[in-house]
ModelCIF file with pLDDT and N, C-alpha, C, O atoms, coordinates in Angstrom:
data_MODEL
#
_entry.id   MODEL 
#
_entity.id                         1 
_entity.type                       polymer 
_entity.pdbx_number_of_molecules   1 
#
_entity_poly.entity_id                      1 
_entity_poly.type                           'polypeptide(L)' 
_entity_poly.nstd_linkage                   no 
_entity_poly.nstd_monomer                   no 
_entity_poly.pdbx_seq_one_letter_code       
;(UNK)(UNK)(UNK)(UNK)(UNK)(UNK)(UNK)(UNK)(UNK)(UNK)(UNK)(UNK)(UNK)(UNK)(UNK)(UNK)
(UNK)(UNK)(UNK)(UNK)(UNK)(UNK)(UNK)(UNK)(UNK)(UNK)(UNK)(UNK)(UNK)(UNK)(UNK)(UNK)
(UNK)(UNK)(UNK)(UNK)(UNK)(UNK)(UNK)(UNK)(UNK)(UNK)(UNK)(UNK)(UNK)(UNK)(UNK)
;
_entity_poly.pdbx_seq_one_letter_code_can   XXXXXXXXXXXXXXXXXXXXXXXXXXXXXXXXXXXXXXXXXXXXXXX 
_entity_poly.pdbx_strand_id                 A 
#
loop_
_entity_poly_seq.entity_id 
_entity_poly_seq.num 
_entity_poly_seq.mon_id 
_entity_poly_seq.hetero 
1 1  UNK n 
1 2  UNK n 
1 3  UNK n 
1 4  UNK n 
1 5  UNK n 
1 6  UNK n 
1 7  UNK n 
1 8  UNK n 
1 9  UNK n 
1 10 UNK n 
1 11 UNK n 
1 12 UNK n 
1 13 UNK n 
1 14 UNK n 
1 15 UNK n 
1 16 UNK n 
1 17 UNK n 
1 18 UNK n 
1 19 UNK n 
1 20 UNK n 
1 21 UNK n 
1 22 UNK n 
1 23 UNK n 
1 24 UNK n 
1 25 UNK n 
1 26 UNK n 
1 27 UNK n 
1 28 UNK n 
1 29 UNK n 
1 30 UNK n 
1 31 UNK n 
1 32 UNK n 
1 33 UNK n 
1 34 UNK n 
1 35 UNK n 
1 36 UNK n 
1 37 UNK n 
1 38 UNK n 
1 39 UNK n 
1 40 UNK n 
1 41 UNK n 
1 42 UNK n 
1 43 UNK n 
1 44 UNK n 
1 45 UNK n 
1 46 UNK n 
1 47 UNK n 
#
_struct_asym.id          A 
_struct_asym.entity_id   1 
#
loop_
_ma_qa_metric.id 
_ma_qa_metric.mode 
_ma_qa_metric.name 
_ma_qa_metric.software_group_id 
_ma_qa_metric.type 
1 global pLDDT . pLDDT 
2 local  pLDDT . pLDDT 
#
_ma_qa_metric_global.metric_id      1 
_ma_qa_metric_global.metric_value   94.66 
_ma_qa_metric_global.model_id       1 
_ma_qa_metric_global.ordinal_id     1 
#
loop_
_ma_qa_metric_local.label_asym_id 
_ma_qa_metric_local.label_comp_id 
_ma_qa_metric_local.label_seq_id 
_ma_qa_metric_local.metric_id 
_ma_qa_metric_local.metric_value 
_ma_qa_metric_local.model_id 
_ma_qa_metric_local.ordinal_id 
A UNK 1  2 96.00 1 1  
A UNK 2  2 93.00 1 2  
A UNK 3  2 91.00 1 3  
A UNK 4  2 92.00 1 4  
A UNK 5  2 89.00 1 5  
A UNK 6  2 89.00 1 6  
A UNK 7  2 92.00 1 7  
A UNK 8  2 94.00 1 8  
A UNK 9  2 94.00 1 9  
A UNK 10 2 96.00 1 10 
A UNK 11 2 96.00 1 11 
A UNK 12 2 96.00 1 12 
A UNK 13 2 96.00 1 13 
A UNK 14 2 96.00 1 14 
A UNK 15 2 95.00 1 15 
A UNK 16 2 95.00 1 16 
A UNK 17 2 95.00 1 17 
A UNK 18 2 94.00 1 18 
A UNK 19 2 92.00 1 19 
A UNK 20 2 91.00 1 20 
A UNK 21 2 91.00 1 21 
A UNK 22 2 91.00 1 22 
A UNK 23 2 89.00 1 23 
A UNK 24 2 94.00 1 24 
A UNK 25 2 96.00 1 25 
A UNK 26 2 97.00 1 26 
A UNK 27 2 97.00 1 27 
A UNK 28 2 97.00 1 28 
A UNK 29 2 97.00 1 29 
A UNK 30 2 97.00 1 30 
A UNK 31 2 97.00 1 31 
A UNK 32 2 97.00 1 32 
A UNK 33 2 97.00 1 33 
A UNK 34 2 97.00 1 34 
A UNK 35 2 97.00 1 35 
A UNK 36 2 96.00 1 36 
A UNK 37 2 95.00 1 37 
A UNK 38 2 96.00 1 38 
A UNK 39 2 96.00 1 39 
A UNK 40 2 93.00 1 40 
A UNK 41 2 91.00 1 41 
A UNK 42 2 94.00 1 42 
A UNK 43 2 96.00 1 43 
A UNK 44 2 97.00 1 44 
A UNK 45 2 97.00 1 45 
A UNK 46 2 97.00 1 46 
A UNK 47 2 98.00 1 47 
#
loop_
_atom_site.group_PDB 
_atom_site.id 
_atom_site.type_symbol 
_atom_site.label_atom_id 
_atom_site.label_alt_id 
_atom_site.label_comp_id 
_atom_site.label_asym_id 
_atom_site.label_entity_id 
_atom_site.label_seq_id 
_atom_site.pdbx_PDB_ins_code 
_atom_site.Cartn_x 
_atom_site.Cartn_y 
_atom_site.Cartn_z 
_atom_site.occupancy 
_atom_site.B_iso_or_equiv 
_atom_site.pdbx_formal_charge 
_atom_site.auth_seq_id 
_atom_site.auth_comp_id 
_atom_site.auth_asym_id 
_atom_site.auth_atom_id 
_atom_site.pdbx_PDB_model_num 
ATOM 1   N N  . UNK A 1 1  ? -22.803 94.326  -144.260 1.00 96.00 ? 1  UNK A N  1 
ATOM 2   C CA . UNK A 1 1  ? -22.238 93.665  -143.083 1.00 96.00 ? 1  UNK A CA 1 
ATOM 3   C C  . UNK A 1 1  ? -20.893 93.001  -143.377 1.00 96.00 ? 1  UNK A C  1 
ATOM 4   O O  . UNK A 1 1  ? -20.036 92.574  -142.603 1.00 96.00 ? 1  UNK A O  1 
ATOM 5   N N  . UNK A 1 2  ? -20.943 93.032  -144.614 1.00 93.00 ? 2  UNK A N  1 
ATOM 6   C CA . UNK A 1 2  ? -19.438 92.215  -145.281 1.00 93.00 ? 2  UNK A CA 1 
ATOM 7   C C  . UNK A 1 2  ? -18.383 93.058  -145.149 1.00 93.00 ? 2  UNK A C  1 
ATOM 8   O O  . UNK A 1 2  ? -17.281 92.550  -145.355 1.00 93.00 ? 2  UNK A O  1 
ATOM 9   N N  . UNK A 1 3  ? -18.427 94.433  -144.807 1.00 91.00 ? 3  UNK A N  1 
ATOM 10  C CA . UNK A 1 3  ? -17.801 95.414  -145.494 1.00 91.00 ? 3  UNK A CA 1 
ATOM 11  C C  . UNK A 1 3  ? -17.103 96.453  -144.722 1.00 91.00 ? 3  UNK A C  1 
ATOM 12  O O  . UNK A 1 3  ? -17.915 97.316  -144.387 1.00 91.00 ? 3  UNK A O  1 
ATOM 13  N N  . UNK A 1 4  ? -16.015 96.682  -144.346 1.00 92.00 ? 4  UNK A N  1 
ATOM 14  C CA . UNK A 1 4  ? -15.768 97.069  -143.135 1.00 92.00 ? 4  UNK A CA 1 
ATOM 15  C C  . UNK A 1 4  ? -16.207 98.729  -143.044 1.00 92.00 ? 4  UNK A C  1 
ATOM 16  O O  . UNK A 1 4  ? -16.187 99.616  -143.897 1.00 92.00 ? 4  UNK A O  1 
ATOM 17  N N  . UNK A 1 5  ? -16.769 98.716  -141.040 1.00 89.00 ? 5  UNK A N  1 
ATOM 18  C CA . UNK A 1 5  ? -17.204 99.774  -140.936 1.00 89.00 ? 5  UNK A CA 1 
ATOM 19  C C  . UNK A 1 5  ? -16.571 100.695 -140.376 1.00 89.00 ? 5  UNK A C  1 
ATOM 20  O O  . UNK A 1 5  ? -15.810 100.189 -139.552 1.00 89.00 ? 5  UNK A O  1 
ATOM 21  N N  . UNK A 1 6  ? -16.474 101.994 -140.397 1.00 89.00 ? 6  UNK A N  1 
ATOM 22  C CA . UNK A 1 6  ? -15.262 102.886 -139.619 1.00 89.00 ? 6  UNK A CA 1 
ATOM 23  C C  . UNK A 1 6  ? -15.760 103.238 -138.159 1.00 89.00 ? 6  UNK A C  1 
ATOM 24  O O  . UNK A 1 6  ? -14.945 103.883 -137.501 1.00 89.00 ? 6  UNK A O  1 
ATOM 25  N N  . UNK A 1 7  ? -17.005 102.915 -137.511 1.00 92.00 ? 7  UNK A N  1 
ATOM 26  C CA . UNK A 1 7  ? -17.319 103.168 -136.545 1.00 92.00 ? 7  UNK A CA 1 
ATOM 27  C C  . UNK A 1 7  ? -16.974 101.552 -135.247 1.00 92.00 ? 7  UNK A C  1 
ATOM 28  O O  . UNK A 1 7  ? -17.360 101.389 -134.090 1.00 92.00 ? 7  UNK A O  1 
ATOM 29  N N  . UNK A 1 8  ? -15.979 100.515 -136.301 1.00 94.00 ? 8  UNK A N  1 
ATOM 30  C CA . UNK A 1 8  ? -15.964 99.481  -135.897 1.00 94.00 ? 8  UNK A CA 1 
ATOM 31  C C  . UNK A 1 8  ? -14.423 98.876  -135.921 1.00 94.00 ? 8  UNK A C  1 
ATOM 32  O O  . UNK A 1 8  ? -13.989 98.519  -137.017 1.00 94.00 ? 8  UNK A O  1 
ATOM 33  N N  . UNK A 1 9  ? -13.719 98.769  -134.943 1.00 94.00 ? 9  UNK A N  1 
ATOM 34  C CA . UNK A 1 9  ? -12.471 98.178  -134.994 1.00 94.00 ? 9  UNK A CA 1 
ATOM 35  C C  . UNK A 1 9  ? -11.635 97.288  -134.917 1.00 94.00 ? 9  UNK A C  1 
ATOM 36  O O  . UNK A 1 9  ? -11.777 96.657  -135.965 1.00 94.00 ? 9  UNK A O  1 
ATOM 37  N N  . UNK A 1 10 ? -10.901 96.861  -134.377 1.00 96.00 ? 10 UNK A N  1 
ATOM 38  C CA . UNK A 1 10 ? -10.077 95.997  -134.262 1.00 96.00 ? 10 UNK A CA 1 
ATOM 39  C C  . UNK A 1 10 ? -10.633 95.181  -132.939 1.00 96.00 ? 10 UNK A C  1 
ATOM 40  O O  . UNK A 1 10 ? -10.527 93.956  -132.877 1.00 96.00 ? 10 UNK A O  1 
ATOM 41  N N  . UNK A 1 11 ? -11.101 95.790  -132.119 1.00 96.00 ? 11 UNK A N  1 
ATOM 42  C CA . UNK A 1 11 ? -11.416 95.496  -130.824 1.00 96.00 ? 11 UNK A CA 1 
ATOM 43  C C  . UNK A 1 11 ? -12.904 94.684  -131.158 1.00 96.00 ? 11 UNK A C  1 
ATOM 44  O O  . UNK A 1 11 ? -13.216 93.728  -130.447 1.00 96.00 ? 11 UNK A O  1 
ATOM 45  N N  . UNK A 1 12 ? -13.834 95.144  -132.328 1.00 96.00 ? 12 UNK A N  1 
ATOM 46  C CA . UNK A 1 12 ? -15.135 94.535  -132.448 1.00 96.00 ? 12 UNK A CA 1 
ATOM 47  C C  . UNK A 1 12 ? -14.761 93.536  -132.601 1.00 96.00 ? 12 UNK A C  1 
ATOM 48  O O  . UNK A 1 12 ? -15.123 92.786  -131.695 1.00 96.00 ? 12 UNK A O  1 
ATOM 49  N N  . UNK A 1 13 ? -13.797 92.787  -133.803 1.00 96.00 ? 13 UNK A N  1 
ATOM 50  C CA . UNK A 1 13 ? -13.246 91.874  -134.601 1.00 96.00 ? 13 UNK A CA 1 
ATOM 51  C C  . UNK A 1 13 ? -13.179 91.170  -133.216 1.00 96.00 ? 13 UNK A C  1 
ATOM 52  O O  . UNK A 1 13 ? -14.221 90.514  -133.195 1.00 96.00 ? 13 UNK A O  1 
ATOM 53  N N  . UNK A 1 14 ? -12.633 90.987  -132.247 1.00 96.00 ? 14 UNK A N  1 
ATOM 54  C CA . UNK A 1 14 ? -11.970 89.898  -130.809 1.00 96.00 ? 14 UNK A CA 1 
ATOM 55  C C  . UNK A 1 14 ? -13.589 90.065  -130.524 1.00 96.00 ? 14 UNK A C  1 
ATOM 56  O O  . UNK A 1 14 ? -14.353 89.102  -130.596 1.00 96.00 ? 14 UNK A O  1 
ATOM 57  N N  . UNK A 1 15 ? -14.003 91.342  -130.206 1.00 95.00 ? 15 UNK A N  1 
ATOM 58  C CA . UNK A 1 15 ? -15.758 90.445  -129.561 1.00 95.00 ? 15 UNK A CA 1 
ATOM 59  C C  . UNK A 1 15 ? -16.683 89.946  -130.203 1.00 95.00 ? 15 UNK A C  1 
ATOM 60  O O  . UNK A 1 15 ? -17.678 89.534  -129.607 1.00 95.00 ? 15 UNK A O  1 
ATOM 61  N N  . UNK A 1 16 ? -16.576 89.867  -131.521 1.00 95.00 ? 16 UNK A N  1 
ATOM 62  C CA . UNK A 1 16 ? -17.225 89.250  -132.330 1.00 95.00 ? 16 UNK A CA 1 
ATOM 63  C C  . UNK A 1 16 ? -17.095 87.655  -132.327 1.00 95.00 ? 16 UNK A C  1 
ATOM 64  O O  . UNK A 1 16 ? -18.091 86.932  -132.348 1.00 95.00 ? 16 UNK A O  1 
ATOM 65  N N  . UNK A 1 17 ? -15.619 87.102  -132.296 1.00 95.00 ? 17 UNK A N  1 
ATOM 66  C CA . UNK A 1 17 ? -14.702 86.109  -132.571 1.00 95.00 ? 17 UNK A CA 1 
ATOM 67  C C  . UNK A 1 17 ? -14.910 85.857  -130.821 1.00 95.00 ? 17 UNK A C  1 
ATOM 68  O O  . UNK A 1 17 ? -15.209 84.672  -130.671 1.00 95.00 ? 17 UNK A O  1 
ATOM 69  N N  . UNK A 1 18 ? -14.863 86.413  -129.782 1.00 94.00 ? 18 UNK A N  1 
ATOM 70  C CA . UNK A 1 18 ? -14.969 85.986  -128.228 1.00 94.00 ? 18 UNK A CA 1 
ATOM 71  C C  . UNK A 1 18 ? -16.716 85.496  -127.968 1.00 94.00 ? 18 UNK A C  1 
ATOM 72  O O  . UNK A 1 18 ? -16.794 84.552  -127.181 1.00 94.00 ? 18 UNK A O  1 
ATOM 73  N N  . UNK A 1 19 ? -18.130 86.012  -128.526 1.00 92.00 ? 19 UNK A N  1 
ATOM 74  C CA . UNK A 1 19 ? -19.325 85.964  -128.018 1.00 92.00 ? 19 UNK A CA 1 
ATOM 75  C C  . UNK A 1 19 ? -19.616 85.030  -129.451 1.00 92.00 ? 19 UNK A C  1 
ATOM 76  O O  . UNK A 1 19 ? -20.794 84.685  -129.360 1.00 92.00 ? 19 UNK A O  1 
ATOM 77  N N  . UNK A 1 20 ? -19.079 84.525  -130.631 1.00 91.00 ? 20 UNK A N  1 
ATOM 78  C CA . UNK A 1 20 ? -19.604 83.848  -131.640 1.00 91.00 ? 20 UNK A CA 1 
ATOM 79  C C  . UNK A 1 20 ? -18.847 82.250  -131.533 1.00 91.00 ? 20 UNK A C  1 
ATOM 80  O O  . UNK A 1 20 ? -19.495 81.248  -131.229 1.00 91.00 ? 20 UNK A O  1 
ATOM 81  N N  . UNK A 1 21 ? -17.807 82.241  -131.750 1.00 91.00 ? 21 UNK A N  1 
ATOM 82  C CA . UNK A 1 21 ? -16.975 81.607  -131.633 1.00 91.00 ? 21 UNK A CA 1 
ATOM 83  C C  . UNK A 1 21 ? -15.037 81.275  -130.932 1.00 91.00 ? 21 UNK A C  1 
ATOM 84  O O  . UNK A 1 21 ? -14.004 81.149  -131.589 1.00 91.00 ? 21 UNK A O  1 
ATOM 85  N N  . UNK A 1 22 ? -15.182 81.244  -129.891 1.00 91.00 ? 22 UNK A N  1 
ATOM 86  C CA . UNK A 1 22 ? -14.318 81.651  -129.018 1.00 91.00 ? 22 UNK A CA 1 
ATOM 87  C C  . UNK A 1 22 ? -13.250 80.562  -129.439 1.00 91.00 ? 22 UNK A C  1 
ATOM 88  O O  . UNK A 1 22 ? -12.097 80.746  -129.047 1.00 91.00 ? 22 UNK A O  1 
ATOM 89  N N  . UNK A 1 23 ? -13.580 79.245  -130.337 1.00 89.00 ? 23 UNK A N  1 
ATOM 90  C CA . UNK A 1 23 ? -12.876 78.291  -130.680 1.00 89.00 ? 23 UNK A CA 1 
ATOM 91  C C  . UNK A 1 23 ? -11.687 78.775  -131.651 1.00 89.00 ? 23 UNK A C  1 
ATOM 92  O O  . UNK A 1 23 ? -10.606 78.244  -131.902 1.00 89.00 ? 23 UNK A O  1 
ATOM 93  N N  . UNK A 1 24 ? -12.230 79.894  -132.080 1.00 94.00 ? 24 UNK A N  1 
ATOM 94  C CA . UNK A 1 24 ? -10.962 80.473  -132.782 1.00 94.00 ? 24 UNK A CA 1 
ATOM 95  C C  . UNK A 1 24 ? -10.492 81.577  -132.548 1.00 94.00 ? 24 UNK A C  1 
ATOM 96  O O  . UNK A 1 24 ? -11.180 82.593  -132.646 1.00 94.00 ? 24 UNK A O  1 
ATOM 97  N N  . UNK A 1 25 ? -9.089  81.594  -132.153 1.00 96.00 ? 25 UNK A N  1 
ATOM 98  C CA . UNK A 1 25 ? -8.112  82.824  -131.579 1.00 96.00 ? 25 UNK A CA 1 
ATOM 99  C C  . UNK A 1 25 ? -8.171  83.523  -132.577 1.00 96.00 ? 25 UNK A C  1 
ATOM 100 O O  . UNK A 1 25 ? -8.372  83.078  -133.707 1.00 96.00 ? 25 UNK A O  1 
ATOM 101 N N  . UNK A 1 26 ? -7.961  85.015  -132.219 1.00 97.00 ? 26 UNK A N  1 
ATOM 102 C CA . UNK A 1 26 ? -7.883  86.284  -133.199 1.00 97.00 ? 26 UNK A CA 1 
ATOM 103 C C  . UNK A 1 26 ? -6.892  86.562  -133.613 1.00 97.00 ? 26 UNK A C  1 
ATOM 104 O O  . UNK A 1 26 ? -6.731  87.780  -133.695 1.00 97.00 ? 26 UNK A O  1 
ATOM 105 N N  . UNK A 1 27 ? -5.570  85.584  -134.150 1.00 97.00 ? 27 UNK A N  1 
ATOM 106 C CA . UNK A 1 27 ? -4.944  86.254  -134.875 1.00 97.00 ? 27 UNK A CA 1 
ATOM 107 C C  . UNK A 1 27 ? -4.848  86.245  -136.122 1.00 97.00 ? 27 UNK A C  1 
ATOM 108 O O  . UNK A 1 27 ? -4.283  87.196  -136.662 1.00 97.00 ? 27 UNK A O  1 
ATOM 109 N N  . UNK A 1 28 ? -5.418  85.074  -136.979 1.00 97.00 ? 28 UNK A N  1 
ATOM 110 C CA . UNK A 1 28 ? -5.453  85.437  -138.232 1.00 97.00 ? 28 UNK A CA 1 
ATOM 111 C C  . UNK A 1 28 ? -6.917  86.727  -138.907 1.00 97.00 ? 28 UNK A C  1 
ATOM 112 O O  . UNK A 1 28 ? -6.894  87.388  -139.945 1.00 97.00 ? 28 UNK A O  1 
ATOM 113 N N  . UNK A 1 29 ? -7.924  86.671  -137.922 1.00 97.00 ? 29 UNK A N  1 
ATOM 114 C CA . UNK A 1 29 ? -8.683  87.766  -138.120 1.00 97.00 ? 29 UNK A CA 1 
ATOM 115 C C  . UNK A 1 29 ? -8.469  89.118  -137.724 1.00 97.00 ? 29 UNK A C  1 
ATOM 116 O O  . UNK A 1 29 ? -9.264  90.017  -137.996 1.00 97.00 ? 29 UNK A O  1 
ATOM 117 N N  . UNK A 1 30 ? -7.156  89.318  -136.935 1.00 97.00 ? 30 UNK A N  1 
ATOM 118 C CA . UNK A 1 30 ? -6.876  90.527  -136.437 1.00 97.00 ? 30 UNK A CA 1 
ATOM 119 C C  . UNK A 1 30 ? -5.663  90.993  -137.835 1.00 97.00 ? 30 UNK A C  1 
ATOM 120 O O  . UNK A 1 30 ? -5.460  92.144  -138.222 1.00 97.00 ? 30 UNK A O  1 
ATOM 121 N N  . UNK A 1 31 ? -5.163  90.032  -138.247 1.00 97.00 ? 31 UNK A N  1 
ATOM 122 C CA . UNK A 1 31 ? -4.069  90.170  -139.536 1.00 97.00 ? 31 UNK A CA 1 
ATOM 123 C C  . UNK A 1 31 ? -5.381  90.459  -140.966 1.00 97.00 ? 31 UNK A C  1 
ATOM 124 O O  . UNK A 1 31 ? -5.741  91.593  -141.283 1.00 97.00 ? 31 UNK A O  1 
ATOM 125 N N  . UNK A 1 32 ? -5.773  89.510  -141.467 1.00 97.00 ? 32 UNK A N  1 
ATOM 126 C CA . UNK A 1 32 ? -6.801  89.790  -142.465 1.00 97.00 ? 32 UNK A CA 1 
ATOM 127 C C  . UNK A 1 32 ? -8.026  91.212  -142.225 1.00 97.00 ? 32 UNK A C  1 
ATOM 128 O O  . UNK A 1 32 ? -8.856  91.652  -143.021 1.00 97.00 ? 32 UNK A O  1 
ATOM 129 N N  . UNK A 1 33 ? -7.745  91.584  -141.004 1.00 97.00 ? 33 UNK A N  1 
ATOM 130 C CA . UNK A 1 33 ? -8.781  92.965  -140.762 1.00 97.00 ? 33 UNK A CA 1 
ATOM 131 C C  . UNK A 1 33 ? -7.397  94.074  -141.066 1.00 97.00 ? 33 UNK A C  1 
ATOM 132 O O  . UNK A 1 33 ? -7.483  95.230  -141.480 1.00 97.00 ? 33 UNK A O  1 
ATOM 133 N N  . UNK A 1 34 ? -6.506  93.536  -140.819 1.00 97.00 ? 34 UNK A N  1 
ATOM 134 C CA . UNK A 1 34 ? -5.490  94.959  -141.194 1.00 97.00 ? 34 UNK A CA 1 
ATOM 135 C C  . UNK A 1 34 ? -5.290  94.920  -142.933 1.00 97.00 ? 34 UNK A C  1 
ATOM 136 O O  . UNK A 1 34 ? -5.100  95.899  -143.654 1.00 97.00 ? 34 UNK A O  1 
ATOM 137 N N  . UNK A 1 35 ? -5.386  93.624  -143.309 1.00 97.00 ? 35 UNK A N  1 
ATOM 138 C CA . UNK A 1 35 ? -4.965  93.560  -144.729 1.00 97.00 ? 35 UNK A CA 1 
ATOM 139 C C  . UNK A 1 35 ? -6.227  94.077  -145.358 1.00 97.00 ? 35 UNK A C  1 
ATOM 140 O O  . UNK A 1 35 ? -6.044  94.931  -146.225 1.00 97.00 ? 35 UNK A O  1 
ATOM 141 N N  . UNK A 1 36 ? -7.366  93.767  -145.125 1.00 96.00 ? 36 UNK A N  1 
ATOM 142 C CA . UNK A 1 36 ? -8.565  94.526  -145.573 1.00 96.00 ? 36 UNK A CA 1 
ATOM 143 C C  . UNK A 1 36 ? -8.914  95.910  -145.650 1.00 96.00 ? 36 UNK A C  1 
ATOM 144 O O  . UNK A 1 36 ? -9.448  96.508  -146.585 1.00 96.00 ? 36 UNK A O  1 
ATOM 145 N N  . UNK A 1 37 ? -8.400  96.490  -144.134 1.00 95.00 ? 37 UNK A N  1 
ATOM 146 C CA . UNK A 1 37 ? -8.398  98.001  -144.230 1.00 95.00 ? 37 UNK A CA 1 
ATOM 147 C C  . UNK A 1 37 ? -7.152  98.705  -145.733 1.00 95.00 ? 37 UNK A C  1 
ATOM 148 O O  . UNK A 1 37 ? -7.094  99.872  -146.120 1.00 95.00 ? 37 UNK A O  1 
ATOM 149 N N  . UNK A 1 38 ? -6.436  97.655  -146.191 1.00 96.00 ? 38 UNK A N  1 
ATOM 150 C CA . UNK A 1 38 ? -5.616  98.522  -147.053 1.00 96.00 ? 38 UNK A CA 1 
ATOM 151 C C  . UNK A 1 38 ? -5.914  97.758  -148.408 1.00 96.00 ? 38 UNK A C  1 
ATOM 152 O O  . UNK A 1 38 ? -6.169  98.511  -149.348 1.00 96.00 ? 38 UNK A O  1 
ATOM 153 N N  . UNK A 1 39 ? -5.923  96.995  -148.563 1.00 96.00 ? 39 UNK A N  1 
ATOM 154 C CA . UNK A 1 39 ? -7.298  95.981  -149.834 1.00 96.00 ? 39 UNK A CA 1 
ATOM 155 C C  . UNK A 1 39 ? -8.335  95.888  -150.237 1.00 96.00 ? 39 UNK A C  1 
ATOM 156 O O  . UNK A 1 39 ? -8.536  95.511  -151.392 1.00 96.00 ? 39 UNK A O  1 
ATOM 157 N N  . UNK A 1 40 ? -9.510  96.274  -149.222 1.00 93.00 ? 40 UNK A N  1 
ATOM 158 C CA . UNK A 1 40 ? -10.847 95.812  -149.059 1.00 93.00 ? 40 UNK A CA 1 
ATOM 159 C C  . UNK A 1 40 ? -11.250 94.526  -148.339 1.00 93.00 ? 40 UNK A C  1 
ATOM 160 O O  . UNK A 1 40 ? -10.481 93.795  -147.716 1.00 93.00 ? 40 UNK A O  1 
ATOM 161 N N  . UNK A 1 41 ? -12.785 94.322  -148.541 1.00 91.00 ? 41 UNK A N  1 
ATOM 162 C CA . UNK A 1 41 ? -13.311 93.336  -148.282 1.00 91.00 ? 41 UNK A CA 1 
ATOM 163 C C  . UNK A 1 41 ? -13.666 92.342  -149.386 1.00 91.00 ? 41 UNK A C  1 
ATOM 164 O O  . UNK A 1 41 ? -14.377 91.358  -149.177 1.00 91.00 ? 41 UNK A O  1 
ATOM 165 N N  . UNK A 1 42 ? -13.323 92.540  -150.151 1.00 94.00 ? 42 UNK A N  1 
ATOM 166 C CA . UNK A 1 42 ? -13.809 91.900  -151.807 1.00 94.00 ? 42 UNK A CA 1 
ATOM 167 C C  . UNK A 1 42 ? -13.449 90.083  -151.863 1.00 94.00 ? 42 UNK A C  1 
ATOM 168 O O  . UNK A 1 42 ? -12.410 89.658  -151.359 1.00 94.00 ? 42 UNK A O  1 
ATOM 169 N N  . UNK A 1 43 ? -14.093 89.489  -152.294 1.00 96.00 ? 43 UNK A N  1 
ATOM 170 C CA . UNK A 1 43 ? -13.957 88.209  -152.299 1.00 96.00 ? 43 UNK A CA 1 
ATOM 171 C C  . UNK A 1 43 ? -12.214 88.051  -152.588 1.00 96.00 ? 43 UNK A C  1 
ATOM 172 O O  . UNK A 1 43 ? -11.501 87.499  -151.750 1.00 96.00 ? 43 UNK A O  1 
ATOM 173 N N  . UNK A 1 44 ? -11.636 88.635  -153.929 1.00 97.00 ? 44 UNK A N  1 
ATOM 174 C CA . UNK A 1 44 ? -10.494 88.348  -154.094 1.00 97.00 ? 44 UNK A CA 1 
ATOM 175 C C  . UNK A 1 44 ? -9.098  88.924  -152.792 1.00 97.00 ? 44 UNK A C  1 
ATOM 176 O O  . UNK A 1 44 ? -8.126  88.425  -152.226 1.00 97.00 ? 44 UNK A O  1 
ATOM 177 N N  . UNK A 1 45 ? -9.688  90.007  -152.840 1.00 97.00 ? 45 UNK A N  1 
ATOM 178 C CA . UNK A 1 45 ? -8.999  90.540  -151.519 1.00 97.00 ? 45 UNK A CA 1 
ATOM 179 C C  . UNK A 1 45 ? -9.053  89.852  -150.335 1.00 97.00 ? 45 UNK A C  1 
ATOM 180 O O  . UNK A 1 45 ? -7.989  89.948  -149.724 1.00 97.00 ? 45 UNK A O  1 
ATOM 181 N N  . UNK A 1 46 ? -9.827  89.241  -149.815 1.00 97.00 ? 46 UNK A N  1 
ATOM 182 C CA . UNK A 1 46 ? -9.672  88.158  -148.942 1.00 97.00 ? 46 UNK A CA 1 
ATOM 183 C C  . UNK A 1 46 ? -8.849  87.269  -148.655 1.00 97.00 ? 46 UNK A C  1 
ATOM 184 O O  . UNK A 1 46 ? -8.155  87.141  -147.647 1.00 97.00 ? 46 UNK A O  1 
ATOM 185 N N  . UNK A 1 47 ? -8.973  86.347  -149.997 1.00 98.00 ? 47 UNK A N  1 
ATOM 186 C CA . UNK A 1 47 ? -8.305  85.132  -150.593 1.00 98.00 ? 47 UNK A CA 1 
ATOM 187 C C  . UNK A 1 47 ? -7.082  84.839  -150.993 1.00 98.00 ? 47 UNK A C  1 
ATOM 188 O O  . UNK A 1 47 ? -6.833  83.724  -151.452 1.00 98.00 ? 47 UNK A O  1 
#
């Protein structure tokens, strides 16, 4: 679940972030989901 899925996009990332927590706007998770697709998901890759 940590780990990004290819059947899952950019668009999940905002409804995930809109039906969980709407207190936070999607742009640093819409930036860190692009940096991940070319990094990973790895703790250091994150960070």
């Amino acid at each position: 679940f940590l780990y990004l899925n290819p059947q899952k996009g950019f668009n999940d990332t905002i409804k995930a972030l809109a039906e969980d927590a709407p207190q936070y706007p999607p742009m640093y998770y819409l930036i860190a989901r692009f940096w991940a697709q070319i990094f990973g998901n790895s703790v250091t890759a994150i960070r």
